[in-house]
Structures are given as C-alpha cells and as structure tokens.
N, C-alpha and C. Protein backbone atom coordinates (compact mmCIF):
# COMPACT_ATOMS: atom_id res chain seq x y z
N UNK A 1 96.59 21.18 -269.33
CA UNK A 1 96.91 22.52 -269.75
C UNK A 1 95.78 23.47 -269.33
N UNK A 2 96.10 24.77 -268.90
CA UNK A 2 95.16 25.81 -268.21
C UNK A 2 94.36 26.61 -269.98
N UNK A 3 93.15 26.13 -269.51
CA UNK A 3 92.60 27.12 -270.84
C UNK A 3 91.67 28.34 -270.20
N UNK A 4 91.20 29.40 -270.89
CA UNK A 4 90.39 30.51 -271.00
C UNK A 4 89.43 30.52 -271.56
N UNK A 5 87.86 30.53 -271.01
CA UNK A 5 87.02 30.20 -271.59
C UNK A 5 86.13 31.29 -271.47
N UNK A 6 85.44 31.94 -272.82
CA UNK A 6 84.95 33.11 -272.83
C UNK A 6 82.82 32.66 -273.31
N UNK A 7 82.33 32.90 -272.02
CA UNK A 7 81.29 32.08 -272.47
C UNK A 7 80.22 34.11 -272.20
N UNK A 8 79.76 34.27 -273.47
CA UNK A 8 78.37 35.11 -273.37
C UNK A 8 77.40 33.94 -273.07
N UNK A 9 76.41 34.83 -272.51
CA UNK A 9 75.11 33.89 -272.00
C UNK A 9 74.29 35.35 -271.68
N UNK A 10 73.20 34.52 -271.23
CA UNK A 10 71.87 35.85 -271.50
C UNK A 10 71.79 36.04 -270.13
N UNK A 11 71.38 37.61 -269.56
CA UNK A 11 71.64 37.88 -268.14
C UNK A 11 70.50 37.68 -267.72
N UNK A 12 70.68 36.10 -267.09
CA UNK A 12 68.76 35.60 -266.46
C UNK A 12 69.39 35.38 -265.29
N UNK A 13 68.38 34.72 -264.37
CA UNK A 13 68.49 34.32 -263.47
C UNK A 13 69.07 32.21 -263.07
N UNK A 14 69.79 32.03 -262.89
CA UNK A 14 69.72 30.55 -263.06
C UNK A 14 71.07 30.47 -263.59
N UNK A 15 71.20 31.06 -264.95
CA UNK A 15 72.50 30.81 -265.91
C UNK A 15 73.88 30.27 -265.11
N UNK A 16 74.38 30.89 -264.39
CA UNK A 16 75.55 30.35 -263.59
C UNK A 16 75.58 28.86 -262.97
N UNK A 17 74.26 28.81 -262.10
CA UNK A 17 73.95 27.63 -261.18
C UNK A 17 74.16 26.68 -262.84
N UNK A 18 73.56 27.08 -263.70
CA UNK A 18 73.50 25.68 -264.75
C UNK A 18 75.02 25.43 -265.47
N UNK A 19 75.63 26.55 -265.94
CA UNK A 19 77.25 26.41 -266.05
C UNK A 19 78.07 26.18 -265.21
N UNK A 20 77.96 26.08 -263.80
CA UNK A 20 78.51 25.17 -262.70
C UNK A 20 78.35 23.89 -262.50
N UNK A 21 76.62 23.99 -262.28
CA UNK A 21 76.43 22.53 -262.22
C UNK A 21 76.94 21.41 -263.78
N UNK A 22 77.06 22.20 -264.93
CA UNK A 22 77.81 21.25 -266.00
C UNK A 22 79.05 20.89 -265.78
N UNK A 23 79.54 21.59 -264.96
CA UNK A 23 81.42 21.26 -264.84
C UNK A 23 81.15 20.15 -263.57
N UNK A 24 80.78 20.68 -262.33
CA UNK A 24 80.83 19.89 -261.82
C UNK A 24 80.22 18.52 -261.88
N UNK A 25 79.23 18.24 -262.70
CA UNK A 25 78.70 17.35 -262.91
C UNK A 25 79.08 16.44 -263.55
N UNK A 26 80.13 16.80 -264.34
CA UNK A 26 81.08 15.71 -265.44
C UNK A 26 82.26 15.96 -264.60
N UNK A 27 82.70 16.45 -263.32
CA UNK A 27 84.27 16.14 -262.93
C UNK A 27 85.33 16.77 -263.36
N UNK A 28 84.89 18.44 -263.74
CA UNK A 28 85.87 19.61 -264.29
C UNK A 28 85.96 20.32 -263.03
N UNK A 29 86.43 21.23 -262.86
CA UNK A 29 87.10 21.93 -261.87
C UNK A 29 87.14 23.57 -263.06
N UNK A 30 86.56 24.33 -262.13
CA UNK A 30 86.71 26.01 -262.16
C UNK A 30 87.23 26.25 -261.81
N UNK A 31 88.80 26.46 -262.08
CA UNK A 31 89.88 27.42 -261.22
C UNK A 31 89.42 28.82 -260.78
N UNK A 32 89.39 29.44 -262.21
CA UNK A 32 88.40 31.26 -261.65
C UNK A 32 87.56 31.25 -262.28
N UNK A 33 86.46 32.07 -262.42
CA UNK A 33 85.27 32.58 -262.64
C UNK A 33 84.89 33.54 -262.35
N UNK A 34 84.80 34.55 -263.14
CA UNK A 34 84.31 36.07 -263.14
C UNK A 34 83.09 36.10 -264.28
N UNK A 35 82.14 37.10 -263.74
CA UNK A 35 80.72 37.18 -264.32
C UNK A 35 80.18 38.55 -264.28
N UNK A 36 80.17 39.02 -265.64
CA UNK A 36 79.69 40.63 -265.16
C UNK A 36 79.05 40.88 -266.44
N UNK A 37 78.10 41.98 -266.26
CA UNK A 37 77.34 42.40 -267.37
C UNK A 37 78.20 43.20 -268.79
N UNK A 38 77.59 42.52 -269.71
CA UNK A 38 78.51 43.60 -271.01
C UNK A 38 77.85 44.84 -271.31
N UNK A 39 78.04 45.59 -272.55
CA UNK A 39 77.65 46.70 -272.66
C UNK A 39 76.08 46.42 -273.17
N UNK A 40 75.47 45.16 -273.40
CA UNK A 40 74.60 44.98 -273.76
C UNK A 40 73.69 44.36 -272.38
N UNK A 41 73.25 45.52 -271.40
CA UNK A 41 72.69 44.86 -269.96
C UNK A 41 71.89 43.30 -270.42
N UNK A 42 71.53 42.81 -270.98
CA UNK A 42 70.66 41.78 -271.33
C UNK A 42 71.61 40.42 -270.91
N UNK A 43 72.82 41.00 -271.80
CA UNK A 43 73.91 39.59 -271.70
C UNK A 43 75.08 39.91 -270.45
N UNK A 44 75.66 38.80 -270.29
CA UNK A 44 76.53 38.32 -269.72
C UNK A 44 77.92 38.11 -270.51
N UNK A 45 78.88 38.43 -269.96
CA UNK A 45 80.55 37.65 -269.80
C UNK A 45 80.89 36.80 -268.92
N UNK A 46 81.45 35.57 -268.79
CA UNK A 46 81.95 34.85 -268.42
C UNK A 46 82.98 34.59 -268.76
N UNK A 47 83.94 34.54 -267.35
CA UNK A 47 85.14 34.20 -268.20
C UNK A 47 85.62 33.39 -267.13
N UNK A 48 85.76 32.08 -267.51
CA UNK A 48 85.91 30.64 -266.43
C UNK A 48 87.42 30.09 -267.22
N UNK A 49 88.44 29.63 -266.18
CA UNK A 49 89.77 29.62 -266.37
C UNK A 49 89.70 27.69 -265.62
N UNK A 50 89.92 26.88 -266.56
CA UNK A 50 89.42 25.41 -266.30
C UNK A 50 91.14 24.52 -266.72
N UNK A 51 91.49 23.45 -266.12
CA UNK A 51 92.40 22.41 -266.70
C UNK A 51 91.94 21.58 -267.71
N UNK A 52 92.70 20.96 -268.74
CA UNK A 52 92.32 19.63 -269.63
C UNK A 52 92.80 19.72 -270.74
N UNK A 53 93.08 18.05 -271.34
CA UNK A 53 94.02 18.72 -272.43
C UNK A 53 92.90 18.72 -273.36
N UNK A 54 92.95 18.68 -274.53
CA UNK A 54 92.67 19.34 -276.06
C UNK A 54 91.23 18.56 -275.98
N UNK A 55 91.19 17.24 -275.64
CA UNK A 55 89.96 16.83 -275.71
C UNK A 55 88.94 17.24 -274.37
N UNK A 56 89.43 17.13 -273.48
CA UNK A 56 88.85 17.52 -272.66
C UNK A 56 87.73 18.61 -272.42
N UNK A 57 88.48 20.13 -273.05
CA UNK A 57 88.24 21.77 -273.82
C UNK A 57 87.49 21.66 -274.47
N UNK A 58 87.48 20.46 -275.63
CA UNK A 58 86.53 20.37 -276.48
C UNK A 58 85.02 20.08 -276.18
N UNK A 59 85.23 18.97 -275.57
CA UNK A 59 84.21 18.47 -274.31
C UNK A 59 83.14 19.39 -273.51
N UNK A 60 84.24 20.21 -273.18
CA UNK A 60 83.35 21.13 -272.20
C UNK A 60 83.09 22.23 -273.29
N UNK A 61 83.73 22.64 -274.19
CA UNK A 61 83.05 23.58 -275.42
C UNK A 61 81.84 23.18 -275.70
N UNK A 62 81.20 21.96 -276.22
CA UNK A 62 80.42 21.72 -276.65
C UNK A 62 79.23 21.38 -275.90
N UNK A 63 79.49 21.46 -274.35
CA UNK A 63 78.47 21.31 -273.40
C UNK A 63 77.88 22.52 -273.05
N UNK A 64 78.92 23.37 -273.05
CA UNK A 64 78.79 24.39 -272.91
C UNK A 64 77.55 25.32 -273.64
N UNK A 65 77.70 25.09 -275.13
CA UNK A 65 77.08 25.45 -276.26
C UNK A 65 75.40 25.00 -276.18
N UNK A 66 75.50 23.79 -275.33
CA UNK A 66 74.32 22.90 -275.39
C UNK A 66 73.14 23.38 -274.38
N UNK A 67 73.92 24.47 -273.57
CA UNK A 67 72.81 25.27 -272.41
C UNK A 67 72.40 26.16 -272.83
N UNK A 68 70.74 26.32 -272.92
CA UNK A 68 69.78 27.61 -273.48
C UNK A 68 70.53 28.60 -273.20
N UNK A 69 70.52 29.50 -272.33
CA UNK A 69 70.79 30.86 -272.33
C UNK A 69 72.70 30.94 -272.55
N UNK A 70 72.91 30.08 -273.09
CA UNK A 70 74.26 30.35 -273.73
C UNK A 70 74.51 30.70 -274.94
N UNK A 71 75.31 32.46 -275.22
CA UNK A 71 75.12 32.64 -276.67
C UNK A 71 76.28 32.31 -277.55
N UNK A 72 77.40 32.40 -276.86
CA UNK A 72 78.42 31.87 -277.37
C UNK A 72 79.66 31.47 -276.80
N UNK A 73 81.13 30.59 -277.31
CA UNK A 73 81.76 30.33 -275.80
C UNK A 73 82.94 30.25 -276.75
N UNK A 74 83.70 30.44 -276.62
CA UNK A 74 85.03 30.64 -277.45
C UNK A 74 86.18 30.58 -276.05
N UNK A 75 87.35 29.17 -276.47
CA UNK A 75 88.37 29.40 -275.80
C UNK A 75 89.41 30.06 -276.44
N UNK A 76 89.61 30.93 -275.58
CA UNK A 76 90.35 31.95 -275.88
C UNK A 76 92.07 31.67 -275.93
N UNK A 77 92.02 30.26 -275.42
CA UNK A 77 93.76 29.83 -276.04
C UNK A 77 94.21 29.62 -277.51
N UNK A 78 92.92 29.73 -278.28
CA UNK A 78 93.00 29.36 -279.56
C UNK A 78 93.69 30.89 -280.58
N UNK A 79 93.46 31.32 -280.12
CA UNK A 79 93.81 32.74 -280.67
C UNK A 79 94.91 33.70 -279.51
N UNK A 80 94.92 35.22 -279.60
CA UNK A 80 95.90 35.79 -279.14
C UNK A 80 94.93 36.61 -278.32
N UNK A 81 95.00 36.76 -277.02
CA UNK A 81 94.20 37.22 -275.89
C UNK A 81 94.93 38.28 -275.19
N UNK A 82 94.49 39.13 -273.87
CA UNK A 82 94.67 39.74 -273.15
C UNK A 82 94.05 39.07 -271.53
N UNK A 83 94.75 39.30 -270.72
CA UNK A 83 94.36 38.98 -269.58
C UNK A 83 94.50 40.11 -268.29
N UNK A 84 93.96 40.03 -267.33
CA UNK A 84 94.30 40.36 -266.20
C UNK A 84 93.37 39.70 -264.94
N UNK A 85 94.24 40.34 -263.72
CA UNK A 85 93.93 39.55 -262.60
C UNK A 85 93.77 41.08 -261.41
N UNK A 86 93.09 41.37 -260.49
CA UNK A 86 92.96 41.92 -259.58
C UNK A 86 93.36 41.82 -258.27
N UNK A 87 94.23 41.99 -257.20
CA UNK A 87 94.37 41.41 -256.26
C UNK A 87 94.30 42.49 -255.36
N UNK A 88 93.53 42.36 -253.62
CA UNK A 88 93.81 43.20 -252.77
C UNK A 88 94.43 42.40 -251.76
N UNK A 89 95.56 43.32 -251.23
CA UNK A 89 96.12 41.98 -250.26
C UNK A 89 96.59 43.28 -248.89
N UNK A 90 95.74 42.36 -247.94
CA UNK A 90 96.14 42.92 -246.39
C UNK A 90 97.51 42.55 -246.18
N UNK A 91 97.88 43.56 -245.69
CA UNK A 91 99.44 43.20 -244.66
C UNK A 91 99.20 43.74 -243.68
N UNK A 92 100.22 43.11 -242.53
CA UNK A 92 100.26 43.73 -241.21
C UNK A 92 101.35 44.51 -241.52
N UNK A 93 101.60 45.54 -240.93
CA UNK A 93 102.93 46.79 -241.27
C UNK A 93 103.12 47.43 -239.72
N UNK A 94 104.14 46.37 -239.24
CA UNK A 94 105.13 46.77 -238.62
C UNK A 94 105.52 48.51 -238.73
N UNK A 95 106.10 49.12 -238.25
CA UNK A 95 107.06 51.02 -238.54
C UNK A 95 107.94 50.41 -239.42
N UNK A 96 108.76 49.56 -239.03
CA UNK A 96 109.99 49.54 -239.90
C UNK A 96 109.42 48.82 -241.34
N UNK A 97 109.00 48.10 -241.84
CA UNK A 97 108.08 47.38 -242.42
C UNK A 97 107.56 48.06 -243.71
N UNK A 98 106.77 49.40 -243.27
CA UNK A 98 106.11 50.29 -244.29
C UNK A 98 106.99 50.93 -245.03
N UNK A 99 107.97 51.34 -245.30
CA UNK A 99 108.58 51.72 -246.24
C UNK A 99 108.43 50.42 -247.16
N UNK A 100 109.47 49.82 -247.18
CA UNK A 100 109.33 48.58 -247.95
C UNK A 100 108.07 48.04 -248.40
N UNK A 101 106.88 48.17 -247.39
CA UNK A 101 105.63 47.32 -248.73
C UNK A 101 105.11 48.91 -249.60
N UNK A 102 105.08 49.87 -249.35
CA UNK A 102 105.41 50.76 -250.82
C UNK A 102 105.97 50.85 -251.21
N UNK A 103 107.14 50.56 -251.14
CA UNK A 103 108.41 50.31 -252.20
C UNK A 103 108.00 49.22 -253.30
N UNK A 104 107.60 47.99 -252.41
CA UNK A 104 106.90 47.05 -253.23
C UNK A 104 105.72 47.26 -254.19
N UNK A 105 104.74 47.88 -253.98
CA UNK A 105 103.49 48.12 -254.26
C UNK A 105 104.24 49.38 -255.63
N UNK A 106 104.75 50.24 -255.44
CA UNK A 106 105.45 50.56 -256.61
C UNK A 106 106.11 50.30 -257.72
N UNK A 107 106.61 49.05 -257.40
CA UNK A 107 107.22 48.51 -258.20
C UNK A 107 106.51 47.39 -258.96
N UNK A 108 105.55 47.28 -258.31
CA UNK A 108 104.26 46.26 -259.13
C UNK A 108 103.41 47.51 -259.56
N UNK A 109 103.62 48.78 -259.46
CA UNK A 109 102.47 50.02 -260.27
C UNK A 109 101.14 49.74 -259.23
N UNK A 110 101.34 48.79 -258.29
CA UNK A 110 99.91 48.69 -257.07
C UNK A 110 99.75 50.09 -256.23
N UNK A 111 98.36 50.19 -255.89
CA UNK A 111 98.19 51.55 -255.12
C UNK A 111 97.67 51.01 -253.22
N UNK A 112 97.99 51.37 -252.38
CA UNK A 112 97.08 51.45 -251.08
C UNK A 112 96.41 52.29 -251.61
N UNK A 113 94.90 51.37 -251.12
CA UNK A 113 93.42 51.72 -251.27
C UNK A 113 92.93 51.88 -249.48
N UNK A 114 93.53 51.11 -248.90
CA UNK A 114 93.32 51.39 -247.44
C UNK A 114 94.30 51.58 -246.55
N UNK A 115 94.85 52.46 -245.61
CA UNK A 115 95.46 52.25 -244.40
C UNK A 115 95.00 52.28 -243.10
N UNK A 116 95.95 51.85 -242.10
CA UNK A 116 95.57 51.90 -240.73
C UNK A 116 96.75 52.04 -240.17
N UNK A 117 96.85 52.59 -238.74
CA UNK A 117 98.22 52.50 -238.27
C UNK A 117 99.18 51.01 -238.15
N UNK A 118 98.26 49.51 -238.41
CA UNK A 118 98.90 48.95 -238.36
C UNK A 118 98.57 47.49 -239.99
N UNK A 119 97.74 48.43 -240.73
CA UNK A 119 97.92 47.74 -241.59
C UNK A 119 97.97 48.30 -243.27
N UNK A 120 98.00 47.69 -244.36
CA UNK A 120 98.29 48.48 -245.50
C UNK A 120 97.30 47.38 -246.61
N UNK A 121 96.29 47.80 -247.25
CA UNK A 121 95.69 46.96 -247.92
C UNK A 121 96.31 47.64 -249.86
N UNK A 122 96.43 46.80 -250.15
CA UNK A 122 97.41 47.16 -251.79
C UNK A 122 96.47 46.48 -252.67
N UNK A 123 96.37 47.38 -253.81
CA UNK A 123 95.55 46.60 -255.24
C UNK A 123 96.44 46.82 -256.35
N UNK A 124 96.46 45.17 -256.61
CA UNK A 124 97.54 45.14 -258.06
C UNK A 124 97.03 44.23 -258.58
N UNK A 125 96.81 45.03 -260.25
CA UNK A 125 96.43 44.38 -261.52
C UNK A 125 97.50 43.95 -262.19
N UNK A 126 97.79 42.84 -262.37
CA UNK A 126 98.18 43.05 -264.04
C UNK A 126 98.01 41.46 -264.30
N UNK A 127 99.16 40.60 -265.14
CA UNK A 127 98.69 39.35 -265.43
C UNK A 127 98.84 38.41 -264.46
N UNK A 128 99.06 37.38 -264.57
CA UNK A 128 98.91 36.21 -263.26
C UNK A 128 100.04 36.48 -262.50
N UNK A 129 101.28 36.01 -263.47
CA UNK A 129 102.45 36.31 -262.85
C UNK A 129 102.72 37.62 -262.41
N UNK A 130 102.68 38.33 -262.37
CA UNK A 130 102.83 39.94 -261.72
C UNK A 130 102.24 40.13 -260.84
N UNK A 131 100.84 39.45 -260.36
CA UNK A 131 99.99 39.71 -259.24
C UNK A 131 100.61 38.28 -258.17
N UNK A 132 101.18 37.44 -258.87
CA UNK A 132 101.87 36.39 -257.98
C UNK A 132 103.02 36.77 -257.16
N UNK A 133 104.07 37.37 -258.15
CA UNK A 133 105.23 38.01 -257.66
C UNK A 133 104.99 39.20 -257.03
N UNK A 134 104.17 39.71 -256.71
CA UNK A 134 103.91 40.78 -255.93
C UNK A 134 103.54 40.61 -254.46
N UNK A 135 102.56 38.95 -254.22
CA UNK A 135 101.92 38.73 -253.10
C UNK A 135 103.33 37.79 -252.57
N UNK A 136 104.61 37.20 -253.48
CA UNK A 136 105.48 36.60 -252.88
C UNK A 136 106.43 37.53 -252.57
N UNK A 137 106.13 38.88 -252.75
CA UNK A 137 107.22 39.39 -252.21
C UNK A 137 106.66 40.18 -251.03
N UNK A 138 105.65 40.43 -250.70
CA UNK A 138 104.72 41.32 -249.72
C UNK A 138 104.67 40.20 -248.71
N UNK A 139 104.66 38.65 -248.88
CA UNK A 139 104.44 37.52 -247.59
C UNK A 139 105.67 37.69 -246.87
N UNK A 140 106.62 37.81 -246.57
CA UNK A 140 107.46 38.04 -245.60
C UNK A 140 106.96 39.33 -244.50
N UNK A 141 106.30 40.35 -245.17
CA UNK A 141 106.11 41.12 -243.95
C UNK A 141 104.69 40.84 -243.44
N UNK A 142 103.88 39.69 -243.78
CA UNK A 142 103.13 39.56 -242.98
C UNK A 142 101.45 39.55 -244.01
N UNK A 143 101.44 38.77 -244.44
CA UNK A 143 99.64 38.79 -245.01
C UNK A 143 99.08 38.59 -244.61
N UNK A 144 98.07 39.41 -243.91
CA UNK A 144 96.85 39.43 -243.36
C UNK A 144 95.36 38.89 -244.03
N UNK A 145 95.11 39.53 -244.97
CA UNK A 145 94.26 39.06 -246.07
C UNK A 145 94.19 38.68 -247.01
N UNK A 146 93.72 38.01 -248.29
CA UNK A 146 94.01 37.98 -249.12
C UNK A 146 92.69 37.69 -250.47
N UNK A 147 92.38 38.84 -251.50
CA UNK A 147 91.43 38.68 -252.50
C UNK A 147 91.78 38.28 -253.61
N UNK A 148 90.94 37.98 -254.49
CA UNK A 148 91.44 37.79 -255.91
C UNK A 148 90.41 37.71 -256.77
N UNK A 149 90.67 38.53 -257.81
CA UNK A 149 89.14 38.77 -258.75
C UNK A 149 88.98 36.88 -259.79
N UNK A 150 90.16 36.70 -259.71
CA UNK A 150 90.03 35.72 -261.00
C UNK A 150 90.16 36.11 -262.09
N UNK A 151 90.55 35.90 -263.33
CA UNK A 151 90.62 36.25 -264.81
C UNK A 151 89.95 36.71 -265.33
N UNK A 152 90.05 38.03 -265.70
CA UNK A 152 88.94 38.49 -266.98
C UNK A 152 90.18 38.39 -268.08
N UNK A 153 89.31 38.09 -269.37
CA UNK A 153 90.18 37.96 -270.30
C UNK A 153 89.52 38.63 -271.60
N UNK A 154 89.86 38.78 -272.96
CA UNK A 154 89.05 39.29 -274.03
C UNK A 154 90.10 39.33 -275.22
N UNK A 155 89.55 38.17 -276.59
CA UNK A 155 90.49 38.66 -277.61
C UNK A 155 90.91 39.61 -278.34
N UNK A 156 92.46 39.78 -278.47
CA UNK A 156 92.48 40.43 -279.35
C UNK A 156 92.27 40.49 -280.68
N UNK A 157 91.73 41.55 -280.97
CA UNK A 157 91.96 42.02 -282.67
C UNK A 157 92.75 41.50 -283.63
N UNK A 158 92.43 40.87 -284.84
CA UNK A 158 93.77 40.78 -285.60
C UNK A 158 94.10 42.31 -286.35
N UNK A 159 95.31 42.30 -286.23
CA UNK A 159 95.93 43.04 -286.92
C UNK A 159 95.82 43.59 -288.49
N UNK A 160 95.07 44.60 -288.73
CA UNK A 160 94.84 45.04 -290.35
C UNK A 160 96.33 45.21 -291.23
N UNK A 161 96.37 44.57 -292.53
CA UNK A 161 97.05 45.44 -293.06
C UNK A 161 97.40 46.69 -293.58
N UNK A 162 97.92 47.56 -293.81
CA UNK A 162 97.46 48.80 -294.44
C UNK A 162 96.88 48.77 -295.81
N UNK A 163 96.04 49.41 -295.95
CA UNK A 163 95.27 49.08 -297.53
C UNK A 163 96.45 49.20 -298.40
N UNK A 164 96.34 49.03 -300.19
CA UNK A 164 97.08 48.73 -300.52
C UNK A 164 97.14 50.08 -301.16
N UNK A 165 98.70 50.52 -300.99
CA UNK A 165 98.90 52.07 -301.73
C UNK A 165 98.56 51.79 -303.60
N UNK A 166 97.92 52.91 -303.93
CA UNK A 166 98.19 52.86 -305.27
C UNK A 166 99.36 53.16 -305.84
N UNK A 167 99.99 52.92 -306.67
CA UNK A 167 101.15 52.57 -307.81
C UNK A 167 101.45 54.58 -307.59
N UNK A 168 102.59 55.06 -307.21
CA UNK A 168 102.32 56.34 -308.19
C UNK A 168 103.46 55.83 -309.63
N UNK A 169 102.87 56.81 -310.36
CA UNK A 169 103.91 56.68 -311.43
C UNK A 169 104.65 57.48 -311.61
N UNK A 170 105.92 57.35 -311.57
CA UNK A 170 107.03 58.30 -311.92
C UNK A 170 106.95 58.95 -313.30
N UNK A 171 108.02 59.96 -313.30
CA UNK A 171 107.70 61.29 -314.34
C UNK A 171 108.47 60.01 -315.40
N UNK A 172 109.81 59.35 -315.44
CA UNK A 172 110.28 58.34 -316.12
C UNK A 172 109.15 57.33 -316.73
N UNK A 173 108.71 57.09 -316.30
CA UNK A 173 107.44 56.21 -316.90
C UNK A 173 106.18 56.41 -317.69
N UNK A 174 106.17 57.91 -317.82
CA UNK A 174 105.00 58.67 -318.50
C UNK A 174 105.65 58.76 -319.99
C-alpha cells in the first residue's frame, strides 16, 4: 500500500543523504520526494511517498525518528490529508494539433508557461490522478518532455464543533 510520509527535520546540511541512505539501506524504495524550507527557515518539510504494508510504515516510522536532525515524521495516511502534484509536460504541436492541447490544458485548469512555434510546455497541478489523466490525454499528440514535482502533502485540520449555544429561555418558561 502507497503511504505519505511527512518528515520535519532541521535545515542542515547532510539531513537528506542520511534519510535516503536509511531507506535504501534496509531495501525501501522512494517513489517521490520533495524537500523545501517551512516558514521556520531553520527546518525542513519532507514529504517522501514510499510502498509497504502496515508493518513495514511502521518500520520505517521509527527509523525515521531515530535520525538526529529529525523533528518529527507523521504518516499522513493515518488521518485526512491534502495532496498535490506539479507537472510540466513538453509537447510537440503540430498546426492542427494546438487547438486541442489547449483545449486539453483547460480542461485540466493547466496553463502554457512556454511556447514555440513548434512546441507547447503546460503546468498542471492538482492530485495524482488529474495530473495522470491529463499527461494520458496530451500523449497522443506527441510528448516531448516530461517533469514532475512529486507529492507535497499536509494534514488536514479536524473539524471544530460550534461552541455550545446557550439555552435561551422562552417567555413560556419564565
């Protein structure tokens, strides 16, 4: 099973090489990996997208935990998350061609960020599947390039109740 793994760590130098070398070193596999500073320049986000079932997660949770400049690591399948994915994808664009990959790119809400007379570079966010179905429908006219940010992810909030109204009392009840 694909999990989401949300690891803070302290923004040093080294930190990555040592959360790589733990996966690879026990025989895990990093599908994506995205790494960027939080609002706190000091620390780090990580957000590494790994296979395994329940024990496995656990496994690497707790190895995880076990590296100094790691402050905290929460998989994020455990709770209710948000995701997205980034993609820029070259096409070659034919005349007849370009209508249709903006037609496409519209309909995924993607923008051209670059043109050329013979090519069209498109950026579309949204979750896995939407940035999938977008690059399977753009491969028939021709993919030239192809990027991909990898997963950033971040939990959500639980939901507050509304505080609790006070009682009014009716004029009947006085």
């Amino acid at each position: 099973m694909e999990h989401i793994i949300s690891v803070l760590v302290e923004n040093k130098f080294g930190v990555l090489s040592r959360v790589a070398n733990l996966f690879s070193g026990r025989g895990y596999n990093i599908e994506t990996l995205s790494v960027a500073p939080t609002l706190d320049p000091s620390m780090s986000m990580m957000t590494i997208v790994t296979r395994g079932d329940d024990k496995i997660i656990e496994q690497i949770v707790k190895q995880l935990n076990k590296v100094i400049d790691v402050i905290k690591v929460v998989d994020l399948n455990e709770s209710e998350f948000v995701e997205r994915e980034t993609a820029l994808i070259k096409i070659h664009t034919r005349q007849e061609d370009r209508a249709e990959a903006l037609r496409i790119a519209d309909i995924f809400r993607g923008k051209v960020v670059d043109s050329t007379p013979t090519t069209y570079t498109i950026e579309v966010t949204g979750d896995v599947r939407k940035v999938e179905a977008c690059i399977n429908l753009l491969q028939p006219l021709g993919l030239k390039d192809l990027v991909r940010t990898g997963r950033v992810a971040i939990a959500r909030e639980p939901v507050r109740q509304a505080a609790a109204q006070p009682k009014r009392i009716l004029k009947e009840e006085k």
